[in-house]
Protein backbone atom coordinates (compact mmCIF):
# COMPACT_ATOMS: atom_id res chain seq x y z
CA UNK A 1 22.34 -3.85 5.92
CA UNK A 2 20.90 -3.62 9.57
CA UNK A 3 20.04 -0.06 8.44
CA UNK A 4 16.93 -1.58 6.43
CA UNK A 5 15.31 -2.81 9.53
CA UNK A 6 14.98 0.58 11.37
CA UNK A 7 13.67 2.28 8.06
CA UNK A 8 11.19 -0.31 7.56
CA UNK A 9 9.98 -0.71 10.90
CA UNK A 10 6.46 1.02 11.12
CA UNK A 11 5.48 2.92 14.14
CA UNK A 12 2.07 1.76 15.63
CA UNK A 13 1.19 5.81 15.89
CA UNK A 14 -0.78 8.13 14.19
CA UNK A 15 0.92 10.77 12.66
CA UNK A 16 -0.94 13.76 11.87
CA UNK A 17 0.15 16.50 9.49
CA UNK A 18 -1.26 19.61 8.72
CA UNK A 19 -0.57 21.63 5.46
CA UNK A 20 0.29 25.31 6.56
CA UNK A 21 -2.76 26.39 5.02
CA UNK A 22 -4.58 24.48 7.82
CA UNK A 23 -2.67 25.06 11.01
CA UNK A 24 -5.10 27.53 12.09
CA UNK A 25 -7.81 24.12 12.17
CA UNK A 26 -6.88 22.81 15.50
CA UNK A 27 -7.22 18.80 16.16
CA UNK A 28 -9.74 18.58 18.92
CA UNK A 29 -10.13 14.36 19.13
CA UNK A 30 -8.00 11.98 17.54
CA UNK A 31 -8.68 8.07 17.49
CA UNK A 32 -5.70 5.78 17.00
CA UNK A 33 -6.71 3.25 14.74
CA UNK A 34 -4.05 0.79 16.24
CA UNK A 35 -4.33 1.10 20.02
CA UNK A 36 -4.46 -1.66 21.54
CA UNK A 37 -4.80 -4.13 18.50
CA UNK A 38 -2.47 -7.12 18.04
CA UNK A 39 0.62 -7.11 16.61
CA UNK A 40 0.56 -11.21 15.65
CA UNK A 41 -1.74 -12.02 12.46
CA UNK A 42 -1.00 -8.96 10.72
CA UNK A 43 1.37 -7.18 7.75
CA UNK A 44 1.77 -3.33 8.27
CA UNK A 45 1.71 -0.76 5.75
CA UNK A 46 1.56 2.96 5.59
CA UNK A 47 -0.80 4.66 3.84
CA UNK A 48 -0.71 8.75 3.07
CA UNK A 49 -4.28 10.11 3.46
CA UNK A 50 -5.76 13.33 2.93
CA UNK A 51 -8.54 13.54 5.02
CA UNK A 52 -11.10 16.24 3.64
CA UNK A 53 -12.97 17.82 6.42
CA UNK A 54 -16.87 19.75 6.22
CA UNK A 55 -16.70 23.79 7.28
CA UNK A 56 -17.71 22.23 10.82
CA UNK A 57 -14.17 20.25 11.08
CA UNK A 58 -15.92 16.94 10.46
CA UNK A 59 -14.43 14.38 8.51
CA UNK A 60 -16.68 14.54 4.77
CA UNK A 61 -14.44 12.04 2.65
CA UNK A 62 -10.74 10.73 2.30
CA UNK A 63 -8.34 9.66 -0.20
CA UNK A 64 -5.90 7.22 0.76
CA UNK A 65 -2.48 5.70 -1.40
CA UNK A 66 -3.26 2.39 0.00
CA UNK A 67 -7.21 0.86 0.85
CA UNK A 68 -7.55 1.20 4.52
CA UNK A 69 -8.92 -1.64 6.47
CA UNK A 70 -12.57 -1.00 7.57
CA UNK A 71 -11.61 -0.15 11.49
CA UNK A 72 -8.78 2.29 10.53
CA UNK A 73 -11.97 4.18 8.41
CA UNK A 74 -13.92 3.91 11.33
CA UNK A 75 -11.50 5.08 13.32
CA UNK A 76 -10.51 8.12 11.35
CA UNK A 77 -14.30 9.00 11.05
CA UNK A 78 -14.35 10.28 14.24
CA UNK A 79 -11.76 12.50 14.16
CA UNK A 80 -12.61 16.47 14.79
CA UNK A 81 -11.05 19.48 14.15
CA UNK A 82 -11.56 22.97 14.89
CA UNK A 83 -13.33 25.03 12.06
CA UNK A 84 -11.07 26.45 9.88
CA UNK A 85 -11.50 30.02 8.89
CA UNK A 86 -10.81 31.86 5.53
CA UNK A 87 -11.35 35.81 5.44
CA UNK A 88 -13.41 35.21 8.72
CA UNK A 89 -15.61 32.04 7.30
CA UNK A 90 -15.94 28.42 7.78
CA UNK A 91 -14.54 27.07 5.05
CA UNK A 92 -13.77 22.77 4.31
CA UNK A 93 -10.06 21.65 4.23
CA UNK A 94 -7.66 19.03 4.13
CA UNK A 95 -5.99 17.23 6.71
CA UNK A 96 -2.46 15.08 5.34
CA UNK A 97 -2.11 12.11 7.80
CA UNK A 98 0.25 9.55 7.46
CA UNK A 99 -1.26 6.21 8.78
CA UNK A 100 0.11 2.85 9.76
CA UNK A 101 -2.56 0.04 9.18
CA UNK A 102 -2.81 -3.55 10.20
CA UNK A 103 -4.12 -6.08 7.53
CA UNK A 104 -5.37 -9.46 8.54
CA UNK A 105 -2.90 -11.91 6.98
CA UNK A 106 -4.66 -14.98 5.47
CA UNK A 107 -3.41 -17.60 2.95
CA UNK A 108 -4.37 -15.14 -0.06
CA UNK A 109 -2.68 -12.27 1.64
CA UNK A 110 0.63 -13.83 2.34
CA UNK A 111 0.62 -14.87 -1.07
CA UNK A 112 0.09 -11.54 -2.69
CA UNK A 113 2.80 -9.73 -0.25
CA UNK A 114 5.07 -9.42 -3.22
CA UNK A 115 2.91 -9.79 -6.15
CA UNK A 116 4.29 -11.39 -9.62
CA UNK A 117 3.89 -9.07 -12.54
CA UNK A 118 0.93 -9.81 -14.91
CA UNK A 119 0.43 -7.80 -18.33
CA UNK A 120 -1.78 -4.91 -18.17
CA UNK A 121 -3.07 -5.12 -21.39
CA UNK A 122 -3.67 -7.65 -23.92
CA UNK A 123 -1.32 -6.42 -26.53
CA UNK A 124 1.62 -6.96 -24.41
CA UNK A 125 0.35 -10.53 -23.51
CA UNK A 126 0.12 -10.87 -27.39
CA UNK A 127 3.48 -9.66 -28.10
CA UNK A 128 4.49 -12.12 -25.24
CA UNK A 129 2.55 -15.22 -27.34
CA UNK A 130 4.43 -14.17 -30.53
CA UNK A 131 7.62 -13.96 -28.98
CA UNK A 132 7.24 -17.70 -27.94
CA UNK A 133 6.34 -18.75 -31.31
CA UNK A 134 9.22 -16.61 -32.99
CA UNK A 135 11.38 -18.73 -35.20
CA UNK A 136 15.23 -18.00 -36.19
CA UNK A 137 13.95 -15.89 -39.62
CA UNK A 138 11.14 -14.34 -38.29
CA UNK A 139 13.27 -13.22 -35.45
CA UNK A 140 16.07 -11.57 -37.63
CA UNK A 141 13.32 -9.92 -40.07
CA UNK A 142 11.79 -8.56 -36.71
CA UNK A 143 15.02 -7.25 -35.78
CA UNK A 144 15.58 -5.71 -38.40
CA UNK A 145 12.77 -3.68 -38.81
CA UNK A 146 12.24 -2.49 -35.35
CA UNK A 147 10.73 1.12 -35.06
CA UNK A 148 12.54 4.56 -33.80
CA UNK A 149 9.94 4.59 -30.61
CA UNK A 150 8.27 1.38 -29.43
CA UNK A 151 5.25 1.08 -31.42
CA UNK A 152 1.92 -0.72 -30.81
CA UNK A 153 2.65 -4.49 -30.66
CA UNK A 154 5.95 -4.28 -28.70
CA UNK A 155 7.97 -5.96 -31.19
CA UNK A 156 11.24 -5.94 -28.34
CA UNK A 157 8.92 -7.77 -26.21
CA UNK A 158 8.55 -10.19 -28.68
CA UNK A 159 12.12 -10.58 -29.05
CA UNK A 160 13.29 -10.07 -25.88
CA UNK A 161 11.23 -13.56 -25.06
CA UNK A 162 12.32 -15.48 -27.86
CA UNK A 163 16.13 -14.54 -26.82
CA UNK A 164 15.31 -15.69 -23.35
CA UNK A 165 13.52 -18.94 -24.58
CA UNK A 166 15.43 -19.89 -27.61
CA UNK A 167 19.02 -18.30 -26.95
CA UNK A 168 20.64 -21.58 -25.49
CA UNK A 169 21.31 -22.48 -29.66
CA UNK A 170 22.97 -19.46 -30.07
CA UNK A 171 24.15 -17.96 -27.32
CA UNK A 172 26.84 -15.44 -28.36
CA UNK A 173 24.15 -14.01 -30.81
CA UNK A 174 21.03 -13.75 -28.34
CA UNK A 175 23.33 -12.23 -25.91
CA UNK A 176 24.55 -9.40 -28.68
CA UNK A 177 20.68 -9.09 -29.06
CA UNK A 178 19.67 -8.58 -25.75
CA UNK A 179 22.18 -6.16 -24.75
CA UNK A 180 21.13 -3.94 -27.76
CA UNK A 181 17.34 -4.53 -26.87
CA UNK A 182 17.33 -3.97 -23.45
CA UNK A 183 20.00 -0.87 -23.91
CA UNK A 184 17.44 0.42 -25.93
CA UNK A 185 14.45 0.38 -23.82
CA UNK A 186 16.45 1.54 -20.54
CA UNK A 187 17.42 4.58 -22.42
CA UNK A 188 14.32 5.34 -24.28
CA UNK A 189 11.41 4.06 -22.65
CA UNK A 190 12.27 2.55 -19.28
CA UNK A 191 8.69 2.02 -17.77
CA UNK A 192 8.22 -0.51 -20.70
CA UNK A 193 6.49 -3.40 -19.00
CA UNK A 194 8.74 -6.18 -20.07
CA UNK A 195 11.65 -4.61 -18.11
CA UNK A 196 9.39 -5.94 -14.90
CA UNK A 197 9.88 -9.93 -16.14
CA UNK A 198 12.90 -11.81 -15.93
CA UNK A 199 13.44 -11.03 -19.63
CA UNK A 200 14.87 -8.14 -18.61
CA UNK A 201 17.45 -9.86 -16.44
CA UNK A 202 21.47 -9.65 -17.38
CA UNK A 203 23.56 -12.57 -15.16
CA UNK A 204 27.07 -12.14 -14.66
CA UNK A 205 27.55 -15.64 -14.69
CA UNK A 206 26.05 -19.01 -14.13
CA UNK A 207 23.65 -19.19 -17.10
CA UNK A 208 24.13 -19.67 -21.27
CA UNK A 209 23.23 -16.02 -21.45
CA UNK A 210 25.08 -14.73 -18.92
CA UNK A 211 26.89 -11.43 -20.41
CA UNK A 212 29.54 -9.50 -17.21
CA UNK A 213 30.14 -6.40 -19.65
CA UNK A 214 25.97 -5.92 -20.54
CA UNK A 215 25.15 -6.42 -16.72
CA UNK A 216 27.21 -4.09 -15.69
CA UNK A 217 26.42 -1.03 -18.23
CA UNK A 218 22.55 -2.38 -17.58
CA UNK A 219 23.22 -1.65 -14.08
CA UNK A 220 24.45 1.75 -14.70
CA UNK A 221 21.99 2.81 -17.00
CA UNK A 222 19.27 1.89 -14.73
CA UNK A 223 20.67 4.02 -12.06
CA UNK A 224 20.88 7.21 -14.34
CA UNK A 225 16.88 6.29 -15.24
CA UNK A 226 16.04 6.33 -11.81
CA UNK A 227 17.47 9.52 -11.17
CA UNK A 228 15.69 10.86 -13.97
CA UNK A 229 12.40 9.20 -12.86
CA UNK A 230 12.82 9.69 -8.94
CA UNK A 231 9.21 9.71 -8.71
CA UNK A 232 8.22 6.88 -11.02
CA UNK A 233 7.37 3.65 -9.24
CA UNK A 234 7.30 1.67 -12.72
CA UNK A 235 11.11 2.88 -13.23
CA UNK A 236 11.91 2.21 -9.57
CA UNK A 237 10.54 -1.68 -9.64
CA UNK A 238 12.22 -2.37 -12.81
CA UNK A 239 15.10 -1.07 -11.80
CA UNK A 240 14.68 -3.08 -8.56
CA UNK A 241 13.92 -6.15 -11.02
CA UNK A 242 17.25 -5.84 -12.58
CA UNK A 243 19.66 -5.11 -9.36
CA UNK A 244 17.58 -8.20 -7.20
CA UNK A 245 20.68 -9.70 -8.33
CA UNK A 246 23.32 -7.90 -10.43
CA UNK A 247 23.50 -5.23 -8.02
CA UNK A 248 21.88 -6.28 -4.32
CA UNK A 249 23.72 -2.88 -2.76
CA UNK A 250 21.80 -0.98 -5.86
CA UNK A 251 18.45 -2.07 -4.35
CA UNK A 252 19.05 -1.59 -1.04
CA UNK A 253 20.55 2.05 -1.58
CA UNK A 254 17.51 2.60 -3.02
CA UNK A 255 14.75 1.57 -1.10
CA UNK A 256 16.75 3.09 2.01
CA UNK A 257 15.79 6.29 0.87
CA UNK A 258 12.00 5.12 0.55
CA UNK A 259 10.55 3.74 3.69
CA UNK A 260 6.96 4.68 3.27
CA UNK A 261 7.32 3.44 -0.22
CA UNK A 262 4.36 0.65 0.00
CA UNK A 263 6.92 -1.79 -2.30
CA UNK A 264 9.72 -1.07 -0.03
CA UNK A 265 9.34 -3.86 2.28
CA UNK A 266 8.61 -6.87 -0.25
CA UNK A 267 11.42 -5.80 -2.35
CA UNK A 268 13.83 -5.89 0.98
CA UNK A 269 12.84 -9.38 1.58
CA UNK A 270 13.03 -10.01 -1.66
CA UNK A 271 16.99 -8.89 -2.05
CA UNK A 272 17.94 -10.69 1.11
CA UNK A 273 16.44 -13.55 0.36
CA UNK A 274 18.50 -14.28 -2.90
CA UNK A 275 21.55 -12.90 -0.68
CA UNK A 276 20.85 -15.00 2.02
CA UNK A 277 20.52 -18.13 -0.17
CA UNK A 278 23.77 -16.59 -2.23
CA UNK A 279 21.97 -16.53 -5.67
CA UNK A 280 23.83 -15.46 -8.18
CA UNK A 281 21.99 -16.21 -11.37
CA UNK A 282 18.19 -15.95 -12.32
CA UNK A 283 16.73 -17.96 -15.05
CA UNK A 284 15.57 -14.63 -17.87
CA UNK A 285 12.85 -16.90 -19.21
CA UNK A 286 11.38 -18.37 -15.72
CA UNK A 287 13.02 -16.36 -13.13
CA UNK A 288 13.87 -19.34 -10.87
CA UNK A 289 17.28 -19.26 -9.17
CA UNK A 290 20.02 -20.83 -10.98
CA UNK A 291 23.21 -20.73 -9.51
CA UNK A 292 24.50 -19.51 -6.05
CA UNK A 293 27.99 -18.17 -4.75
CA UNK A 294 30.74 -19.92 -3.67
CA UNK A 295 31.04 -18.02 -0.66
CA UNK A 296 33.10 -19.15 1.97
CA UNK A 297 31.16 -19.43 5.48
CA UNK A 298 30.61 -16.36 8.40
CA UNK A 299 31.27 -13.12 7.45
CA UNK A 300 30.43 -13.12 3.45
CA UNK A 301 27.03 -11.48 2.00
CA UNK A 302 24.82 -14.28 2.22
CA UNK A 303 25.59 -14.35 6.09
CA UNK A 304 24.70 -10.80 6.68
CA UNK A 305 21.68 -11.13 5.19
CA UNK A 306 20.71 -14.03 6.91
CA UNK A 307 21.32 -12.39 10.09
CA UNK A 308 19.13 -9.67 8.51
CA UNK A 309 16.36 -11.79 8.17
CA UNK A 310 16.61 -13.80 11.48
CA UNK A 311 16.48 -10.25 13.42
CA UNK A 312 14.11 -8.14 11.35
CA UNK A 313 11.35 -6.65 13.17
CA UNK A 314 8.92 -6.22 9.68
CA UNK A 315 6.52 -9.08 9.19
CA UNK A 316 6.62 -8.36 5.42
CA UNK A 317 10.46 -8.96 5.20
CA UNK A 318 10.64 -12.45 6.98
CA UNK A 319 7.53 -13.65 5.19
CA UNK A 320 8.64 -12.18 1.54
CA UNK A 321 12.35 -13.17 2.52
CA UNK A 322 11.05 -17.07 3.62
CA UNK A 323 8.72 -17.15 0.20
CA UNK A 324 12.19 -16.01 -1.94
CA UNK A 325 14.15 -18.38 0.21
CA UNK A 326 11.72 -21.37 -0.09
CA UNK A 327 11.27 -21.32 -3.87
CA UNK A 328 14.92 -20.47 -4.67
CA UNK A 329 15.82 -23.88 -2.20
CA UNK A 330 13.81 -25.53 -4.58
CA UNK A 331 15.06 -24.65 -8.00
CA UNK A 332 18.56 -24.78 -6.72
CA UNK A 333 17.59 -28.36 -5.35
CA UNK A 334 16.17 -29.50 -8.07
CA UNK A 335 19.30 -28.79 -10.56
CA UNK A 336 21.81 -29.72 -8.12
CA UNK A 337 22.88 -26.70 -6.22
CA UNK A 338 21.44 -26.29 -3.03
CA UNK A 339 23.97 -24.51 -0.92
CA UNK A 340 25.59 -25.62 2.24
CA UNK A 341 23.57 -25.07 5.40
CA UNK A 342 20.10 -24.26 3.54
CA UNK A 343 17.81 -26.50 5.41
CA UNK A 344 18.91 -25.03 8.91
CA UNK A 345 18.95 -21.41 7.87
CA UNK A 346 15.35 -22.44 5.98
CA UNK A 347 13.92 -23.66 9.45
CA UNK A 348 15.37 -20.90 11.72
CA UNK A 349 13.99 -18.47 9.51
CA UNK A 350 10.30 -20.34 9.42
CA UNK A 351 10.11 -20.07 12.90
CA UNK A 352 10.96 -16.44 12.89
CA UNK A 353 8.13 -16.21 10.49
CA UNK A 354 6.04 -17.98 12.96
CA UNK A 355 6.17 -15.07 15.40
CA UNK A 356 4.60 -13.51 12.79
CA UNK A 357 1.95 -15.45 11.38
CA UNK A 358 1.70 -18.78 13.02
CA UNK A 359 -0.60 -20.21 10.61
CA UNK A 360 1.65 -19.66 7.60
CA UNK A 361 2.40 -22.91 5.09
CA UNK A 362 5.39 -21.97 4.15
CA UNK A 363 7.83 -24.90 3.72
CA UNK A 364 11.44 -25.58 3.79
CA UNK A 365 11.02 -28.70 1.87
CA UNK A 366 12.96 -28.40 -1.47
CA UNK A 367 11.45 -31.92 -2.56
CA UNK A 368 7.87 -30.70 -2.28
CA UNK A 369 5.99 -31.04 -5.65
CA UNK A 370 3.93 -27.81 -5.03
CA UNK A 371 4.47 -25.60 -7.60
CA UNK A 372 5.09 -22.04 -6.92
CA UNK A 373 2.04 -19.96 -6.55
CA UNK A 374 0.74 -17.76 -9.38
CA UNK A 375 0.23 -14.20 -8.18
CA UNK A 376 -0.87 -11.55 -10.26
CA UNK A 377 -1.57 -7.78 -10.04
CA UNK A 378 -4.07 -5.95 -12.23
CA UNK A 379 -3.76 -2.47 -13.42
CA UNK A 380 -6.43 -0.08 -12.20
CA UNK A 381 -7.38 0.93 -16.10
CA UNK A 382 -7.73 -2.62 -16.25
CA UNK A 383 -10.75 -2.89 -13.51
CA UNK A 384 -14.24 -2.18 -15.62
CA UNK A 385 -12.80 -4.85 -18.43
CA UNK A 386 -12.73 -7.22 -15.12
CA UNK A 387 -15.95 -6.14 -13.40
CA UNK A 388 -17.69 -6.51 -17.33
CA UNK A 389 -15.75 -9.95 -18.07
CA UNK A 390 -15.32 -11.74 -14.71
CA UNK A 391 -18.68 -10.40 -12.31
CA UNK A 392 -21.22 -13.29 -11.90
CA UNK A 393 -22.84 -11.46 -8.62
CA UNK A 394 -23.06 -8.02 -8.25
CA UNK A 395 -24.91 -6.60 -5.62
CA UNK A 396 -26.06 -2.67 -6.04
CA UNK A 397 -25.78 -0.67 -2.60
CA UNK A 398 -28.92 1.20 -1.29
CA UNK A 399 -28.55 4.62 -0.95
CA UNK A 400 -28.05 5.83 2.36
CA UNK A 401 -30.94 7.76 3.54
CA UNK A 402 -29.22 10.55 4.89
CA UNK A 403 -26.70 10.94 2.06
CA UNK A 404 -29.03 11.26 -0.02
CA UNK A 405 -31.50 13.90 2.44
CA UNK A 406 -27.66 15.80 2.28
CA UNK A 407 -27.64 15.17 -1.19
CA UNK A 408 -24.35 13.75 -1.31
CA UNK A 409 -23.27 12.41 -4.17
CA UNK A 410 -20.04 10.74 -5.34
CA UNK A 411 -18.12 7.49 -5.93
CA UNK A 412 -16.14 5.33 -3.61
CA UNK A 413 -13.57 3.10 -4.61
CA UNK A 414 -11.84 0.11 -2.77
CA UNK A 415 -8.86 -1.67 -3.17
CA UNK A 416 -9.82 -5.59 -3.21
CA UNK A 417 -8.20 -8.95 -3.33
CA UNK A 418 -9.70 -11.46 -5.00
CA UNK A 419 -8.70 -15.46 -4.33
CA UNK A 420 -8.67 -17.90 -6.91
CA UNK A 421 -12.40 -19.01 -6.19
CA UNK A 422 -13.59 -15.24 -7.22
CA UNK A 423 -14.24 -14.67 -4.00
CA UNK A 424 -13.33 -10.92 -2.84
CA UNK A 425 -10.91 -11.62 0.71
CA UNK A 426 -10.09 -8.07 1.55
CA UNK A 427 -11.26 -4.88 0.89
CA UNK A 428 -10.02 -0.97 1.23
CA UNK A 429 -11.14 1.99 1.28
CA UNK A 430 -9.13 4.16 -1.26
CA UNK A 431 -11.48 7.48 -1.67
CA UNK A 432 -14.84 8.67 -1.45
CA UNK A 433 -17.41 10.09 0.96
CA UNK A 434 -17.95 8.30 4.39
CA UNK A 435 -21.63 8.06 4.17
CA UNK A 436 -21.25 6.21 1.40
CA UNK A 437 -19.05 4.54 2.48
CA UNK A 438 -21.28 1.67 4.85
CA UNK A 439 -23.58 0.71 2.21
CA UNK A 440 -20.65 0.23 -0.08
CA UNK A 441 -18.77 -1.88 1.71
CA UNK A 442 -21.62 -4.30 2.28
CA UNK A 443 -22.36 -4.61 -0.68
CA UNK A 444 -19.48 -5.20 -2.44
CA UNK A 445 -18.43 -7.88 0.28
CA UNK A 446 -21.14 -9.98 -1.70
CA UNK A 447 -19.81 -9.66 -5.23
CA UNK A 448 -18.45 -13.22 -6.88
CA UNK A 449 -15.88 -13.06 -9.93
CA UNK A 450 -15.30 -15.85 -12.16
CA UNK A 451 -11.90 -17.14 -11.69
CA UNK A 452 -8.86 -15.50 -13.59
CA UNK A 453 -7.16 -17.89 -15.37
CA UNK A 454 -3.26 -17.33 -15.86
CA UNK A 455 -1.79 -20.08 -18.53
CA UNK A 456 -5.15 -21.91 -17.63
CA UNK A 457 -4.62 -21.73 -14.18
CA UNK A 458 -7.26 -20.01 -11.35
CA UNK A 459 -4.65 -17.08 -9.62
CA UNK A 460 -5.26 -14.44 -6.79
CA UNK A 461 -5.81 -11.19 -8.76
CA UNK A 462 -5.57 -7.23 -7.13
CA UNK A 463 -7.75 -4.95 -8.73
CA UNK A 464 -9.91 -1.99 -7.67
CA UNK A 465 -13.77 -1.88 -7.63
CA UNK A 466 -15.72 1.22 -8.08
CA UNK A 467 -19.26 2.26 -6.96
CA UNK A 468 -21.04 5.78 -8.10
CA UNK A 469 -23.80 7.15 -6.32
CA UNK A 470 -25.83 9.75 -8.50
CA UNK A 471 -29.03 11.37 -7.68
CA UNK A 472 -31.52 12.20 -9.80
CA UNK A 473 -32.39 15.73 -10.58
């Protein structure tokens, strides 16, 4: 397990890597973005940019996997390269960097580290609805008339919610059900969004639904999807989803072999979390731990991954691992089975977390009546419906004056977080032109959302904002 800390551990340095088409372009400054800046305060992620330089070696634009914090822009802006020359001209090309970046942790960030899924569109949020108001009959009629491919209205969806809700009556049919449903969609159509919720979830034991035989043919399946998806992150996190606890050694295989993966380290804390707290069982309607281990003391799983937490070097482990640890302590405590030696391993681990981020509220208290905290994460198709349904404020950018002498043109988009006030708390640079850039970012620091509401409550939302720049001919 120790293995995950080295693979997750992000080097403070710059790496910079040429295509082969380039190497003739020689680097002739480069400006660490992280010299010399504080380690406390701040989450780490990497992000893989290609940096598009002018026929001059200048940096033009970038395009990032991650938004980039304004000083690692800055910062990468003054880069310069040789001119790089095709058939004897000076010609623009591409730089491939792979960049470690420091974000500011606040309340909103910490809370967002591992973000809860949220539908991306409303049909699935509508088949979620009908699901919960699904009766015996209309459930069997649905059944029976389910489609060859899954159609518009997600009629499994529907039914694998009303299993997870309703199946205590019945349990021996809902788990029959299940198994077929979610056999189905692993085999057919495994980046189905429901396979990201807990309705997707197959216990070996500890719950009414648990089914042994399902999870462990669920398990398997998932691992032939994900071979034949290696490069699908929707088939990677559900599979994740489903392994969290039917097959912890599943999850970590994988995300061993993806350390720049930008999931990688939330889902690590995530796994060793439930390990550490020796879950064995998550509710498939709520997703709130519901039974633990019997494990016997020092040397069983859930002590390894303690020890896993308590040494980890990754800010985004301990503070994902303490946020799994927390809210699992309190489920468990509030039905009566809190495991043996929580509280201490709840307060050694806060203090580790401390080193981190001293301000964080985190709290071993399983008694504490706050509820968990609603996180959700919006799809990037689902960003103008936001911008046209939640934007009170928007302010429009002036057009830089020597952009526009260059007539540049283009569009720049950012990566944002917005808090439960509709206020945007962070912002990144994911593409576009840097001198567009400035403008941009000022303005769009300004812009004010109405809250998002989540079952009538205001949640943190992560969404991407877009701003054109067109001149007139």
């Amino acid at each position: 397990m120790n293995r995950l800390i080295t693979l997750t551990a992000y080097a403070l340095a710059v790496c910079q890597l040429l295509s082969a088409a380039d190497m003739s372009a020689a680097l002739l400054k480069k400006v660490d973005p992280n010299e010399g800046r504080s380690k406390v305060g701040v989450v780490f992620d990497v992000a893989e940019v290609d940096l598009i330089m002018d026929a001059t070696g200048v940096p033009f634009s970038l395009e990032s996997s991650v938004g980039l914090p304004d000083y690692v822009v800055k910062a990468l802006e003054q880069w310069r390269y040789s001119p790089y020359k095709k058939n004897g001209q000076a010609v623009p090309f591409a730089a491939k960097l792979t960049v470690p970046i420091a974000r500011p942790l606040t309340p909103t960030v910490e809370r967002n580290l591992a973000s809860l899924w949220y539908p991306s569109a409303k049909e699935i949020s509508q088949a979620i609805q009908r699901g919960r108001a699904l009766n015996e009959a209309a459930a069997e009629a649905l059944e029976a008339d389910l489609p060859d491919a899954e159609a518009l209205g997600d009629p499994r969806t529907s039914l694998l919610v009303y299993y997870a809700n309703q199946g205590a009556k019945d349990p021996d049919k809902a788990r029959a059900a299940r198994a077929k449903l979610l056999t189905w969609l692993v085999e057919h159509y495994p980046q189905d969004e429901v396979l990201g919720r807990p309705f997707a979830l197959v216990n070996s034991s500890g719950e009414a639904l648990a089914d042994p035989s399902a999870s462990v043919n669920l398990a398997k399946l998932w691992s032939d999807a994900v071979k034949q998806y290696p490069t699908d992150e929707k088939v990677r996190s559900h599979a994740l989803n489903f392994w969290q606890v039917a097959s912890p050694q599943n999850a970590l295989e994988l995300l061993a072999k993806l350390p720049r993966w930008k999931d990688t380290s939330p889902w690590v804390g995530t796994v060793y979390g439930l390990a550490a707290v020796g879950v064995t069982a998550l509710d498939p309607a709520t997703g709130k731990a519901l039974a633990v281990a019997n494990l016997p003391g020092a040397g069983t799983t859930d002590e390894a991954a303690r020890e896993t937490l308590l040494k980890s070097a990754d800010a985004k482990i301990v503070l994902v691992g303490l946020a799994t640890v927390t809210r699992a302590g309190r489920s468990l405590a509030a039905n009566g089975h809190l495991p043996e030696g929580y509280s201490a391993f709840c307060q050694k681990l806060l203090v580790h977390a401390k080193e981190f981020y001293p301000q964080t509220a985190q709290s071993c208290d399983t008694a504490s009546s706050a509820q968990d905290d609603n996180r959700i994460t919006m799809m990037a198709y689902e960003v103008e419906k936001l911008a046209e349904a939640k934007l009170l404020k928007r302010v429009q950018p002036t057009y830089p004056p020597e952009a526009k002498y260059r007539w540049v043109q283009g569009t720049i988009v950012f990566s944002a977080l917005v808090n439960k006030s509709g206020e945007i708390e962070e912002l990144g640079l994911k593409s576009g032109p840097f001198l567009l850039y400035p403008a941009s970012l000022e303005a769009v620091k300004k812009w004010r959302f109405s809250p998002t509401l989540l079952d009538d409550k205001p949640v943190d939302i992560s969404t991407v904002i877009t701003v054109n720049f067109t001149l007139g001919r």
